[in-house]
PDB file of N, CA and C in Angstrom:
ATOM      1  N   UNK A   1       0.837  -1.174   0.000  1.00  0.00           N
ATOM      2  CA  UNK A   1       0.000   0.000   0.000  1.00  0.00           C
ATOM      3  C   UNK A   1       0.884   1.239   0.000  1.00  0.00           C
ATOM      4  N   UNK A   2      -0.068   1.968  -0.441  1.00  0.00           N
ATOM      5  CA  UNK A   2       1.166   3.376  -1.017  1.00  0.00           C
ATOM      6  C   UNK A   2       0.854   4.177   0.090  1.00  0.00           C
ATOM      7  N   UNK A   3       1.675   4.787   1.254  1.00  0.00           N
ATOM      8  CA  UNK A   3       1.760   5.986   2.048  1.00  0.00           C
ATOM      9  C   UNK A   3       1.061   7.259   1.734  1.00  0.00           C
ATOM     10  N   UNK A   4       0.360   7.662   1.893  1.00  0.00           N
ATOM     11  CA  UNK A   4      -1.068   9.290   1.502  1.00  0.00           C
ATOM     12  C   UNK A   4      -0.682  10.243   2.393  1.00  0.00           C
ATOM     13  N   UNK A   5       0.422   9.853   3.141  1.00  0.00           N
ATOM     14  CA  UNK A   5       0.502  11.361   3.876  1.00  0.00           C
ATOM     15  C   UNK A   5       1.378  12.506   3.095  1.00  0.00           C
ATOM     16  N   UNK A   6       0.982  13.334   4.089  1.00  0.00           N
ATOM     17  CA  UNK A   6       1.587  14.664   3.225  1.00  0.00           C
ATOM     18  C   UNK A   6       3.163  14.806   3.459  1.00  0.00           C
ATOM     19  N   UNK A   7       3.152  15.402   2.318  1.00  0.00           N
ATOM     20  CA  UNK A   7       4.416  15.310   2.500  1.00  0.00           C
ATOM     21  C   UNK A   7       5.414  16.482   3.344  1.00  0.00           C
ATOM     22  N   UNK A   8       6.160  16.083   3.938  1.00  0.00           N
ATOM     23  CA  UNK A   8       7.029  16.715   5.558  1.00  0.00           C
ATOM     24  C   UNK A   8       8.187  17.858   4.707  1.00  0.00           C
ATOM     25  N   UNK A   9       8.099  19.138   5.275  1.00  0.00           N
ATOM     26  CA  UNK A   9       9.163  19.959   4.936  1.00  0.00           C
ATOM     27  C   UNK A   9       9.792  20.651   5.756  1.00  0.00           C
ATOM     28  N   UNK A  10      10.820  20.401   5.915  1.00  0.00           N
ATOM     29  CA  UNK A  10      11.776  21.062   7.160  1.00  0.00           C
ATOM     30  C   UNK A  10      11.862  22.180   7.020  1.00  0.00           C
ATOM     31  N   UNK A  11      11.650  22.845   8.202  1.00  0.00           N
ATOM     32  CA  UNK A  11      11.554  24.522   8.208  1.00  0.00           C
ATOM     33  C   UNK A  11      12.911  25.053   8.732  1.00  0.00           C
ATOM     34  N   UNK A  12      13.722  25.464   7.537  1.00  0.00           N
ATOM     35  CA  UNK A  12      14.977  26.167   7.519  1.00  0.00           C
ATOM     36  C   UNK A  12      15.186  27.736   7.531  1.00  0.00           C
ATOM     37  N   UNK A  13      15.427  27.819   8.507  1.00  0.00           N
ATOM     38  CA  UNK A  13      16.081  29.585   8.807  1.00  0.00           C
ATOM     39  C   UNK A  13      15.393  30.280   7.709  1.00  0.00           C
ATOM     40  N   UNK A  14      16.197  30.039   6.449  1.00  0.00           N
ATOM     41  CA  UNK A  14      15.936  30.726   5.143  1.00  0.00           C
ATOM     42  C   UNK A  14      14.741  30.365   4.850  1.00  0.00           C
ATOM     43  N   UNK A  15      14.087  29.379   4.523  1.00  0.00           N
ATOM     44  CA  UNK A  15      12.578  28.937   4.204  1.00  0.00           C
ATOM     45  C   UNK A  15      11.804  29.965   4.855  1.00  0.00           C
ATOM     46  N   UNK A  16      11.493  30.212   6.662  1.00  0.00           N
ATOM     47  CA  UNK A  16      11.138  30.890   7.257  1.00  0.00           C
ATOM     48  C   UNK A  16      10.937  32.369   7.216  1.00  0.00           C
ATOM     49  N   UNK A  17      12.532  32.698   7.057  1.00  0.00           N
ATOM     50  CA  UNK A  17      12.161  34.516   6.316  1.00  0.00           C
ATOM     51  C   UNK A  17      11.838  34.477   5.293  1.00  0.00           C
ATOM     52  N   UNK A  18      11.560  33.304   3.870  1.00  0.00           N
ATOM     53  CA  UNK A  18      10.916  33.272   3.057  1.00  0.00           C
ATOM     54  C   UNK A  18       9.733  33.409   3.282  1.00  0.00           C
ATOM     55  N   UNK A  19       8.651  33.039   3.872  1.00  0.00           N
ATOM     56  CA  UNK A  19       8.077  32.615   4.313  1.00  0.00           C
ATOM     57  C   UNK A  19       7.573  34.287   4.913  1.00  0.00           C
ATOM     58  N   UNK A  20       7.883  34.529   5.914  1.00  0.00           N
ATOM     59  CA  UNK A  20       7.095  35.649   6.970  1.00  0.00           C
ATOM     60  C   UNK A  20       7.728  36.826   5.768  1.00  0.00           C
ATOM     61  N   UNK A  21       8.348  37.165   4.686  1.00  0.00           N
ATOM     62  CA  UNK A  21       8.951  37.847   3.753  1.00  0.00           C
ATOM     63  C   UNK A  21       7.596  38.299   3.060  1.00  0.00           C
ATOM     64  N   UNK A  22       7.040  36.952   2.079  1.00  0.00           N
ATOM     65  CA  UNK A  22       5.984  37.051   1.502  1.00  0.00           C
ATOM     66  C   UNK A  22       4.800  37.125   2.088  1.00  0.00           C
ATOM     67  N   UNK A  23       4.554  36.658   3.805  1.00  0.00           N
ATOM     68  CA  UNK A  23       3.021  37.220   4.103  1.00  0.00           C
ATOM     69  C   UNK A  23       3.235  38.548   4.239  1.00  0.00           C
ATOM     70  N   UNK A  24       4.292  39.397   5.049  1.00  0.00           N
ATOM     71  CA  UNK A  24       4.806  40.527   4.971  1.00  0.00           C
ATOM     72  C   UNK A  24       4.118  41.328   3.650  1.00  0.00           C
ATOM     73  N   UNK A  25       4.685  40.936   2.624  1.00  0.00           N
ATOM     74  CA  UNK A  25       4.506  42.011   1.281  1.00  0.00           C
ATOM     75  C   UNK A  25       2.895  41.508   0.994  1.00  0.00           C
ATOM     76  N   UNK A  26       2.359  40.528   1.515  1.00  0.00           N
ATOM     77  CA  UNK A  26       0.782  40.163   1.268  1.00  0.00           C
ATOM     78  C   UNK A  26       0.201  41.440   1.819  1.00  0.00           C
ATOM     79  N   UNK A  27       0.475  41.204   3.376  1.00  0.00           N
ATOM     80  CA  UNK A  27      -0.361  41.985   4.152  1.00  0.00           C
ATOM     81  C   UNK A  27      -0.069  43.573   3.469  1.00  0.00           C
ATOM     82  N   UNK A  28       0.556  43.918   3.229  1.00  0.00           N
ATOM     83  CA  UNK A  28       1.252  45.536   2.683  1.00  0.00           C
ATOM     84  C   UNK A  28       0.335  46.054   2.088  1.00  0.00           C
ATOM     85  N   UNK A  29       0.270  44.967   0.780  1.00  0.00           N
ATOM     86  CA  UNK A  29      -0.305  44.949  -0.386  1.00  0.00           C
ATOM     87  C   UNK A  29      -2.268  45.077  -0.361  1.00  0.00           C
ATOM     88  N   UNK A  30      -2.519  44.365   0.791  1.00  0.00           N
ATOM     89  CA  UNK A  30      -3.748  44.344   1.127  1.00  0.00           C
ATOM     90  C   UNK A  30      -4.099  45.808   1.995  1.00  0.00           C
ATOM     91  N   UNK A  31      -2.980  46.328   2.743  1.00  0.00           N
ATOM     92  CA  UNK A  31      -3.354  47.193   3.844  1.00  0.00           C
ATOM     93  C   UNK A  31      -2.952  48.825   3.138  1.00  0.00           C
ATOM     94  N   UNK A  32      -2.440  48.582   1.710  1.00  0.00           N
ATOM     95  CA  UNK A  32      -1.793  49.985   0.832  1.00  0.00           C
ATOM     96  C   UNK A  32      -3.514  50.372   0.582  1.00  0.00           C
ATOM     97  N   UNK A  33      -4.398  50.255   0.419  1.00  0.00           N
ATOM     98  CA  UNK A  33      -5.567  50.457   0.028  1.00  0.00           C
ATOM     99  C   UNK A  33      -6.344  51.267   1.228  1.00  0.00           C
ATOM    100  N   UNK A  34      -6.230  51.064   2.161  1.00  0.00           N
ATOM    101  CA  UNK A  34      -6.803  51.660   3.509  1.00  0.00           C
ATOM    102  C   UNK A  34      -6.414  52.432   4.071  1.00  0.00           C
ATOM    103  N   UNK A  35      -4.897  52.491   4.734  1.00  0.00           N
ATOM    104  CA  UNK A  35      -3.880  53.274   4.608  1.00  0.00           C
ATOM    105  C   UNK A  35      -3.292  54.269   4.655  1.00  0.00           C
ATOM    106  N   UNK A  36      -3.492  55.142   4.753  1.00  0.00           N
ATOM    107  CA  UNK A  36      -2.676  56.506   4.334  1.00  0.00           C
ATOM    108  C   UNK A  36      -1.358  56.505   4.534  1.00  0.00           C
ATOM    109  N   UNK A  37      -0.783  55.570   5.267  1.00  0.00           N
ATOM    110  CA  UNK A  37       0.343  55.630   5.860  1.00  0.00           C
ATOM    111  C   UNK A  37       1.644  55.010   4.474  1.00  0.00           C
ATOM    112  N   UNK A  38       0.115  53.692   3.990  1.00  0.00           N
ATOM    113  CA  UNK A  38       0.883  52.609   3.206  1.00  0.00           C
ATOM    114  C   UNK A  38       1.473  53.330   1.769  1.00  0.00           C
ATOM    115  N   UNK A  39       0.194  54.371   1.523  1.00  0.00           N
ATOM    116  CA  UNK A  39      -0.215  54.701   0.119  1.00  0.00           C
ATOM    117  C   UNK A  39       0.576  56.009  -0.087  1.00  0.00           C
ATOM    118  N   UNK A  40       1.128  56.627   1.452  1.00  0.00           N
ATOM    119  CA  UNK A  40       2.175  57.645   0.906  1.00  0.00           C
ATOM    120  C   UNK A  40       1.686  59.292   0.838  1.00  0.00           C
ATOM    121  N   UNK A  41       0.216  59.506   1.522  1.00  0.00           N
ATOM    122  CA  UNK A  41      -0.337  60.271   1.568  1.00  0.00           C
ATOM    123  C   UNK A  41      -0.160  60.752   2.893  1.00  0.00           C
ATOM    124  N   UNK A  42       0.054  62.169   2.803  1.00  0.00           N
ATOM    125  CA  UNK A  42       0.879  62.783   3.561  1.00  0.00           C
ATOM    126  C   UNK A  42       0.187  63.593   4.364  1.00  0.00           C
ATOM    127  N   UNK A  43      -1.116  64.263   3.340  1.00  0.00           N
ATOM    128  CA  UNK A  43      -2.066  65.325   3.580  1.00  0.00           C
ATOM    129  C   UNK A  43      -2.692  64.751   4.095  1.00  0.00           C
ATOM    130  N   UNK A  44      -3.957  64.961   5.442  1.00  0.00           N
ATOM    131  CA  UNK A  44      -5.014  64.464   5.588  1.00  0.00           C
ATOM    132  C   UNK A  44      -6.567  64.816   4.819  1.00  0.00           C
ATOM    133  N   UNK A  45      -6.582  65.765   4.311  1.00  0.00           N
ATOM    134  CA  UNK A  45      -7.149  66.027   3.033  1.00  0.00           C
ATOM    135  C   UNK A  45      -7.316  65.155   1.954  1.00  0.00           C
ATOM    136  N   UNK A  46      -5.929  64.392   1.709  1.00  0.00           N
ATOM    137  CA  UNK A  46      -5.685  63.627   0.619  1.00  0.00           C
ATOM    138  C   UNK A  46      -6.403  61.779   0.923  1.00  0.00           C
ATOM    139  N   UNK A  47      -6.617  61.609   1.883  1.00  0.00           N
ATOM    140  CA  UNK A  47      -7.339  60.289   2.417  1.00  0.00           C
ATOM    141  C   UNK A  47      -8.862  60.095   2.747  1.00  0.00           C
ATOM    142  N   UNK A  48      -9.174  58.938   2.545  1.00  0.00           N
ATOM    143  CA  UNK A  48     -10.799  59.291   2.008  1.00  0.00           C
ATOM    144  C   UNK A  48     -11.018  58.155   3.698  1.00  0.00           C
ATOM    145  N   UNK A  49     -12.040  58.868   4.113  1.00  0.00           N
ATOM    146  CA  UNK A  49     -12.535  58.142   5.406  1.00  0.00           C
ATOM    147  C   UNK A  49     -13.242  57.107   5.277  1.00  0.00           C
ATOM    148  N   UNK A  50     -13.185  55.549   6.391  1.00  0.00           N
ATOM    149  CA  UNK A  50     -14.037  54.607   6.334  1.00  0.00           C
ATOM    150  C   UNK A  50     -15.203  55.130   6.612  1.00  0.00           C
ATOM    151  N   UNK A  51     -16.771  55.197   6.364  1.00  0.00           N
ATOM    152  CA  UNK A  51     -18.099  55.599   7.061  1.00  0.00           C
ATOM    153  C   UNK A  51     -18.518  54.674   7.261  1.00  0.00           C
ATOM    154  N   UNK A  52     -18.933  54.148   8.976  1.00  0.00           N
ATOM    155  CA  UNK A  52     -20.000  53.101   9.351  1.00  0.00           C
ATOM    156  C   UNK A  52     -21.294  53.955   9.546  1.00  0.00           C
ATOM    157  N   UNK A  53     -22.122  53.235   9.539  1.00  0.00           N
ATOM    158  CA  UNK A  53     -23.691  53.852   9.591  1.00  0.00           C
ATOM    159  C   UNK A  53     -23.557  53.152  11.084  1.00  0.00           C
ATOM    160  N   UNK A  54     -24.787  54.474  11.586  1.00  0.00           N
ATOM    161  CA  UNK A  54     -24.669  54.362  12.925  1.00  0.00           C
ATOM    162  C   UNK A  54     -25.706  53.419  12.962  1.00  0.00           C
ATOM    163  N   UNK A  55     -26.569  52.594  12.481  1.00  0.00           N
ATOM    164  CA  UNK A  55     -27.004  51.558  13.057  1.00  0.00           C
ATOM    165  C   UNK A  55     -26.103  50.099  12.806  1.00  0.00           C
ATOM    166  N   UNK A  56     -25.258  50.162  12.087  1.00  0.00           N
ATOM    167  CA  UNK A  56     -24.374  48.896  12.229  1.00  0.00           C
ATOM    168  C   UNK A  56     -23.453  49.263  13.468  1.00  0.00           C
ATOM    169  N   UNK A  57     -23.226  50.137  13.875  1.00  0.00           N
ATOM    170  CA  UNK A  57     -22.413  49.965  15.148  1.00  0.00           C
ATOM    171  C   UNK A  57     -23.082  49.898  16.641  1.00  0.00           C
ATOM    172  N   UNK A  58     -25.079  50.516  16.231  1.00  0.00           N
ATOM    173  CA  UNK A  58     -26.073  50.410  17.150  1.00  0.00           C
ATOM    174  C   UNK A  58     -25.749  49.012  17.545  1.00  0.00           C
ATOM    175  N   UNK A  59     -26.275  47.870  16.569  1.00  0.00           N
ATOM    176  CA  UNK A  59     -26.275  46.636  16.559  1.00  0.00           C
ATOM    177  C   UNK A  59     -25.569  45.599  17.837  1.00  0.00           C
ATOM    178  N   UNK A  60     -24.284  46.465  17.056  1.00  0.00           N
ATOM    179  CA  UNK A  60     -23.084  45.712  18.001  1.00  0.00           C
ATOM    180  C   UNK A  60     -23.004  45.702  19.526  1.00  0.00           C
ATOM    181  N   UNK A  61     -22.934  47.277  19.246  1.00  0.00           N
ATOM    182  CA  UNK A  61     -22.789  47.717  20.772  1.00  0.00           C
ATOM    183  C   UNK A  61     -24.164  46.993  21.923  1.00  0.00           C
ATOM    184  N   UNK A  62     -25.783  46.933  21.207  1.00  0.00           N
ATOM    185  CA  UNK A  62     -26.969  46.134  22.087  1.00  0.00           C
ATOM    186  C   UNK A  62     -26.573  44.894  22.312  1.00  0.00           C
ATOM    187  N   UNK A  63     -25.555  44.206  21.347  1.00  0.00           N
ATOM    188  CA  UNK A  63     -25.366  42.982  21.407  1.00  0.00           C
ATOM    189  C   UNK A  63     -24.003  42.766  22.389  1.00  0.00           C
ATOM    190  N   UNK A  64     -22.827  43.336  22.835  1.00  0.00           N
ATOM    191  CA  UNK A  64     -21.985  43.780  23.892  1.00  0.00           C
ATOM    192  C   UNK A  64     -22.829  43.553  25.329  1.00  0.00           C
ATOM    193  N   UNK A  65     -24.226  44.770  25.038  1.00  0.00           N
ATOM    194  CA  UNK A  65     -24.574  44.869  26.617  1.00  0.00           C
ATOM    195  C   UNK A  65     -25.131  43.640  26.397  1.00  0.00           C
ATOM    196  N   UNK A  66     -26.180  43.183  25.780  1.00  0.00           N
ATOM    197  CA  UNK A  66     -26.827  41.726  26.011  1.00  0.00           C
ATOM    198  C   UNK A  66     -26.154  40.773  26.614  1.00  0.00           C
ATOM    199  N   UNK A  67     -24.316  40.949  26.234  1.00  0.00           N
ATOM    200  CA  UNK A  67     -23.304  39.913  26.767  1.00  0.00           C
ATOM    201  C   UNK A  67     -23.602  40.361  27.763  1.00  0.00           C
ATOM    202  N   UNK A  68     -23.159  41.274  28.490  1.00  0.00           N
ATOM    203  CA  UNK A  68     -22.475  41.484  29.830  1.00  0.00           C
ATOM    204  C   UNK A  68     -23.840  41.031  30.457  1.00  0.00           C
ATOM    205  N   UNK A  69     -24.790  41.504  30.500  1.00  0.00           N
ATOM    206  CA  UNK A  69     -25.890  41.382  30.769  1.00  0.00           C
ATOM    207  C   UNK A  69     -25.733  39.813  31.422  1.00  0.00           C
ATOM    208  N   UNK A  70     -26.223  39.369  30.601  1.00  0.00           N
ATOM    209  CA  UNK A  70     -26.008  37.525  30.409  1.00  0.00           C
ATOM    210  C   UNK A  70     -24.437  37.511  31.323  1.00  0.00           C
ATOM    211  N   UNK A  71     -23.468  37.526  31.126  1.00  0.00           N
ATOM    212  CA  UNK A  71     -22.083  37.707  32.094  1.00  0.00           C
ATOM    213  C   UNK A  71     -22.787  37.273  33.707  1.00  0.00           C
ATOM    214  N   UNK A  72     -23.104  38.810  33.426  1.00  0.00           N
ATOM    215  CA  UNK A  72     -23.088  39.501  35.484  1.00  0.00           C
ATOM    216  C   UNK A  72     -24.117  38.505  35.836  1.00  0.00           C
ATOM    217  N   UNK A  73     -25.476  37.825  35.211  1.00  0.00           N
ATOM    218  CA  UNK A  73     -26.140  36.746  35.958  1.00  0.00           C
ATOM    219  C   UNK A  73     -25.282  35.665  35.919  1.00  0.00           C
ATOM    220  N   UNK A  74     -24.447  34.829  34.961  1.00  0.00           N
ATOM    221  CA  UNK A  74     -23.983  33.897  34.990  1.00  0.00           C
ATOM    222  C   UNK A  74     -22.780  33.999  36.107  1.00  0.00           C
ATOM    223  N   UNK A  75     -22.535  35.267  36.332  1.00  0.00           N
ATOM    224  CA  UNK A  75     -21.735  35.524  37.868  1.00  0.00           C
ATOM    225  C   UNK A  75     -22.022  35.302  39.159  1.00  0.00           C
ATOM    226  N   UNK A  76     -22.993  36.090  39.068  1.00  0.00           N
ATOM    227  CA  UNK A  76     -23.693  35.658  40.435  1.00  0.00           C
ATOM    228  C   UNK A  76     -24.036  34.423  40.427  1.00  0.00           C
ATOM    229  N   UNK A  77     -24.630  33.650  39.477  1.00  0.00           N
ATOM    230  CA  UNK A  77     -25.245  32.229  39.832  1.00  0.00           C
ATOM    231  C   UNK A  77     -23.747  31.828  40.437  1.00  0.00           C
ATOM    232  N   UNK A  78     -22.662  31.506  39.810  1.00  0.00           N
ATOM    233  CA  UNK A  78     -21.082  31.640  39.856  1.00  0.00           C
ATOM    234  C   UNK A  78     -20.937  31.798  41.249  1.00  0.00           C
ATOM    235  N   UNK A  79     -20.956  33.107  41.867  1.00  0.00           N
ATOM    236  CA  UNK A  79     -20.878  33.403  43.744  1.00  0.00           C
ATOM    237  C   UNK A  79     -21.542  32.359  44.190  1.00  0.00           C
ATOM    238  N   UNK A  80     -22.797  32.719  43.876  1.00  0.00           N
ATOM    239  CA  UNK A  80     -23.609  31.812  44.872  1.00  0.00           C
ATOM    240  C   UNK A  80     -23.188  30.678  45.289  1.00  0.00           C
ATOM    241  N   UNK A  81     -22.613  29.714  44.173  1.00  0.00           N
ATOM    242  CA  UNK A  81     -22.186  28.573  44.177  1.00  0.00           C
ATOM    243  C   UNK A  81     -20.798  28.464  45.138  1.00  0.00           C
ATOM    244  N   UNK A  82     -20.247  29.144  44.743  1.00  0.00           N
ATOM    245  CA  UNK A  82     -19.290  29.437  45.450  1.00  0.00           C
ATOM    246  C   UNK A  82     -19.526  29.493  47.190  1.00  0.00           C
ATOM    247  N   UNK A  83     -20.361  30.555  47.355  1.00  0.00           N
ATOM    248  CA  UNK A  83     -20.541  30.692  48.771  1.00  0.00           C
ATOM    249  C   UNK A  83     -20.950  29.427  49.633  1.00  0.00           C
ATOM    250  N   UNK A  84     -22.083  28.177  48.701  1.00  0.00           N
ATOM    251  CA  UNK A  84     -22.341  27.378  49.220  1.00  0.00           C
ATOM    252  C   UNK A  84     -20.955  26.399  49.683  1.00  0.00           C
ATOM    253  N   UNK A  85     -20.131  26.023  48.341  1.00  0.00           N
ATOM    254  CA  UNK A  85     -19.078  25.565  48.402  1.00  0.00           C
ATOM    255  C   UNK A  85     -18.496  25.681  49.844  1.00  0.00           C
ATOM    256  N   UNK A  86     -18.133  26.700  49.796  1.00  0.00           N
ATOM    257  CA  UNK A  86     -17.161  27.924  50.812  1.00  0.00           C
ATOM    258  C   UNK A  86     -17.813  26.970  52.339  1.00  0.00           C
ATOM    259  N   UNK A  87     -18.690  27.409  52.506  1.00  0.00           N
ATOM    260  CA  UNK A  87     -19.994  26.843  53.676  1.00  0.00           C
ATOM    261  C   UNK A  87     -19.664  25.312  53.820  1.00  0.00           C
ATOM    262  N   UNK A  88     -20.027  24.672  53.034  1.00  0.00           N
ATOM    263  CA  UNK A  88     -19.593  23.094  53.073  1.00  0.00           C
ATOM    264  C   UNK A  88     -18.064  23.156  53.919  1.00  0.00           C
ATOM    265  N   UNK A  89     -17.197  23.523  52.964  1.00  0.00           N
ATOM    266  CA  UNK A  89     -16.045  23.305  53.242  1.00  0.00           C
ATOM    267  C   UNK A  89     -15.700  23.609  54.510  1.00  0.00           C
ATOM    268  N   UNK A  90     -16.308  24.938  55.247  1.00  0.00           N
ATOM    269  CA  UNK A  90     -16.128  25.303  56.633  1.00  0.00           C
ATOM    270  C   UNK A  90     -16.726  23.958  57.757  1.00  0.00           C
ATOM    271  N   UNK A  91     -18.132  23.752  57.079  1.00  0.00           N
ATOM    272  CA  UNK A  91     -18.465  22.870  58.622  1.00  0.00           C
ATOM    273  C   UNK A  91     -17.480  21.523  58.055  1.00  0.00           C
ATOM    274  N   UNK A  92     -17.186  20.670  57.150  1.00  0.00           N
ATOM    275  CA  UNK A  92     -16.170  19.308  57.153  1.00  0.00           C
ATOM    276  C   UNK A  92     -14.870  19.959  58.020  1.00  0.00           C
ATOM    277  N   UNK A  93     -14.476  21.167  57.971  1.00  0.00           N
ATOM    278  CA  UNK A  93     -12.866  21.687  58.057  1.00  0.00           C
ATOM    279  C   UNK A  93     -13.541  21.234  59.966  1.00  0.00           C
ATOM    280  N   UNK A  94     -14.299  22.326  60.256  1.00  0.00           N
ATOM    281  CA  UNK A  94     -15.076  21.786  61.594  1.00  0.00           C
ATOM    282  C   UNK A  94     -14.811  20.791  62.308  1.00  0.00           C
ATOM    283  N   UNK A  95     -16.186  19.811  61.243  1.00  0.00           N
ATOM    284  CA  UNK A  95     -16.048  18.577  62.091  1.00  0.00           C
ATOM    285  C   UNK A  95     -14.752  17.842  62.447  1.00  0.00           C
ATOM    286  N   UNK A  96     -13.835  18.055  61.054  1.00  0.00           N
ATOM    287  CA  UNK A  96     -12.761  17.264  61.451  1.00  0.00           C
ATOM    288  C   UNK A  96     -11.758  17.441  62.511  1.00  0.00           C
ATOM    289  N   UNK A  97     -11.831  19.054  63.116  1.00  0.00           N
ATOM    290  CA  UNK A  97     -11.014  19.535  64.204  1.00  0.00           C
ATOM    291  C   UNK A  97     -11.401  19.286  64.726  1.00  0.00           C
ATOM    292  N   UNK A  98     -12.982  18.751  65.424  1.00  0.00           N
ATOM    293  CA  UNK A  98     -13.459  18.484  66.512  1.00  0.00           C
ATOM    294  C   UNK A  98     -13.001  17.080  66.804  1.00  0.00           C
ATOM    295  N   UNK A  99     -13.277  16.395  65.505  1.00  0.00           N
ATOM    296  CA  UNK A  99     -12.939  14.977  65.981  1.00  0.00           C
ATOM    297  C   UNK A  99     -11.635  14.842  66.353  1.00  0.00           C
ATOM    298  N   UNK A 100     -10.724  15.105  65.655  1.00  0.00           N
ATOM    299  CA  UNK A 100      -9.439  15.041  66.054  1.00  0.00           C
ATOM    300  C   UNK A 100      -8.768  15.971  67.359  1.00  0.00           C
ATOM    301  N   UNK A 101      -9.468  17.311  67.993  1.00  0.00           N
ATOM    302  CA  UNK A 101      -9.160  17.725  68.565  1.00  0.00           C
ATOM    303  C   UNK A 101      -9.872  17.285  69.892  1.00  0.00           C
TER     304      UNK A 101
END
Protein backbone atom coordinates (compact mmCIF):
# COMPACT_ATOMS: atom_id res chain seq x y z
CA UNK A 1 0.00 0.00 0.00
CA UNK A 2 1.17 3.38 -1.02
CA UNK A 3 1.76 5.99 2.05
CA UNK A 4 -1.07 9.29 1.50
CA UNK A 5 0.50 11.36 3.88
CA UNK A 6 1.59 14.66 3.23
CA UNK A 7 4.42 15.31 2.50
CA UNK A 8 7.03 16.71 5.56
CA UNK A 9 9.16 19.96 4.94
CA UNK A 10 11.78 21.06 7.16
CA UNK A 11 11.55 24.52 8.21
CA UNK A 12 14.98 26.17 7.52
CA UNK A 13 16.08 29.59 8.81
CA UNK A 14 15.94 30.73 5.14
CA UNK A 15 12.58 28.94 4.20
CA UNK A 16 11.14 30.89 7.26
CA UNK A 17 12.16 34.52 6.32
CA UNK A 18 10.92 33.27 3.06
CA UNK A 19 8.08 32.61 4.31
CA UNK A 20 7.09 35.65 6.97
CA UNK A 21 8.95 37.85 3.75
CA UNK A 22 5.98 37.05 1.50
CA UNK A 23 3.02 37.22 4.10
CA UNK A 24 4.81 40.53 4.97
CA UNK A 25 4.51 42.01 1.28
CA UNK A 26 0.78 40.16 1.27
CA UNK A 27 -0.36 41.98 4.15
CA UNK A 28 1.25 45.54 2.68
CA UNK A 29 -0.30 44.95 -0.39
CA UNK A 30 -3.75 44.34 1.13
CA UNK A 31 -3.35 47.19 3.84
CA UNK A 32 -1.79 49.99 0.83
CA UNK A 33 -5.57 50.46 0.03
CA UNK A 34 -6.80 51.66 3.51
CA UNK A 35 -3.88 53.27 4.61
CA UNK A 36 -2.68 56.51 4.33
CA UNK A 37 0.34 55.63 5.86
CA UNK A 38 0.88 52.61 3.21
CA UNK A 39 -0.22 54.70 0.12
CA UNK A 40 2.18 57.64 0.91
CA UNK A 41 -0.34 60.27 1.57
CA UNK A 42 0.88 62.78 3.56
CA UNK A 43 -2.07 65.32 3.58
CA UNK A 44 -5.01 64.46 5.59
CA UNK A 45 -7.15 66.03 3.03
CA UNK A 46 -5.69 63.63 0.62
CA UNK A 47 -7.34 60.29 2.42
CA UNK A 48 -10.80 59.29 2.01
CA UNK A 49 -12.54 58.14 5.41
CA UNK A 50 -14.04 54.61 6.33
CA UNK A 51 -18.10 55.60 7.06
CA UNK A 52 -20.00 53.10 9.35
CA UNK A 53 -23.69 53.85 9.59
CA UNK A 54 -24.67 54.36 12.93
CA UNK A 55 -27.00 51.56 13.06
CA UNK A 56 -24.37 48.90 12.23
CA UNK A 57 -22.41 49.96 15.15
CA UNK A 58 -26.07 50.41 17.15
CA UNK A 59 -26.28 46.64 16.56
CA UNK A 60 -23.08 45.71 18.00
CA UNK A 61 -22.79 47.72 20.77
CA UNK A 62 -26.97 46.13 22.09
CA UNK A 63 -25.37 42.98 21.41
CA UNK A 64 -21.98 43.78 23.89
CA UNK A 65 -24.57 44.87 26.62
CA UNK A 66 -26.83 41.73 26.01
CA UNK A 67 -23.30 39.91 26.77
CA UNK A 68 -22.47 41.48 29.83
CA UNK A 69 -25.89 41.38 30.77
CA UNK A 70 -26.01 37.53 30.41
CA UNK A 71 -22.08 37.71 32.09
CA UNK A 72 -23.09 39.50 35.48
CA UNK A 73 -26.14 36.75 35.96
CA UNK A 74 -23.98 33.90 34.99
CA UNK A 75 -21.74 35.52 37.87
CA UNK A 76 -23.69 35.66 40.43
CA UNK A 77 -25.25 32.23 39.83
CA UNK A 78 -21.08 31.64 39.86
CA UNK A 79 -20.88 33.40 43.74
CA UNK A 80 -23.61 31.81 44.87
CA UNK A 81 -22.19 28.57 44.18
CA UNK A 82 -19.29 29.44 45.45
CA UNK A 83 -20.54 30.69 48.77
CA UNK A 84 -22.34 27.38 49.22
CA UNK A 85 -19.08 25.56 48.40
CA UNK A 86 -17.16 27.92 50.81
CA UNK A 87 -19.99 26.84 53.68
CA UNK A 88 -19.59 23.09 53.07
CA UNK A 89 -16.04 23.30 53.24
CA UNK A 90 -16.13 25.30 56.63
CA UNK A 91 -18.47 22.87 58.62
CA UNK A 92 -16.17 19.31 57.15
CA UNK A 93 -12.87 21.69 58.06
CA UNK A 94 -15.08 21.79 61.59
CA UNK A 95 -16.05 18.58 62.09
CA UNK A 96 -12.76 17.26 61.45
CA UNK A 97 -11.01 19.53 64.20
CA UNK A 98 -13.46 18.48 66.51
CA UNK A 99 -12.94 14.98 65.98
CA UNK A 100 -9.44 15.04 66.05
CA UNK A 101 -9.16 17.72 68.57
Amino acid sequence: MENKMAKTLNLTPALLRKIVLEERAKMLREAAGSDHFMTGDDHPEDVEAVETDAGDLAGTIAQDIDYMKALKIHEQRLQAKLKRIQEAKAKVRNRVTRKLG
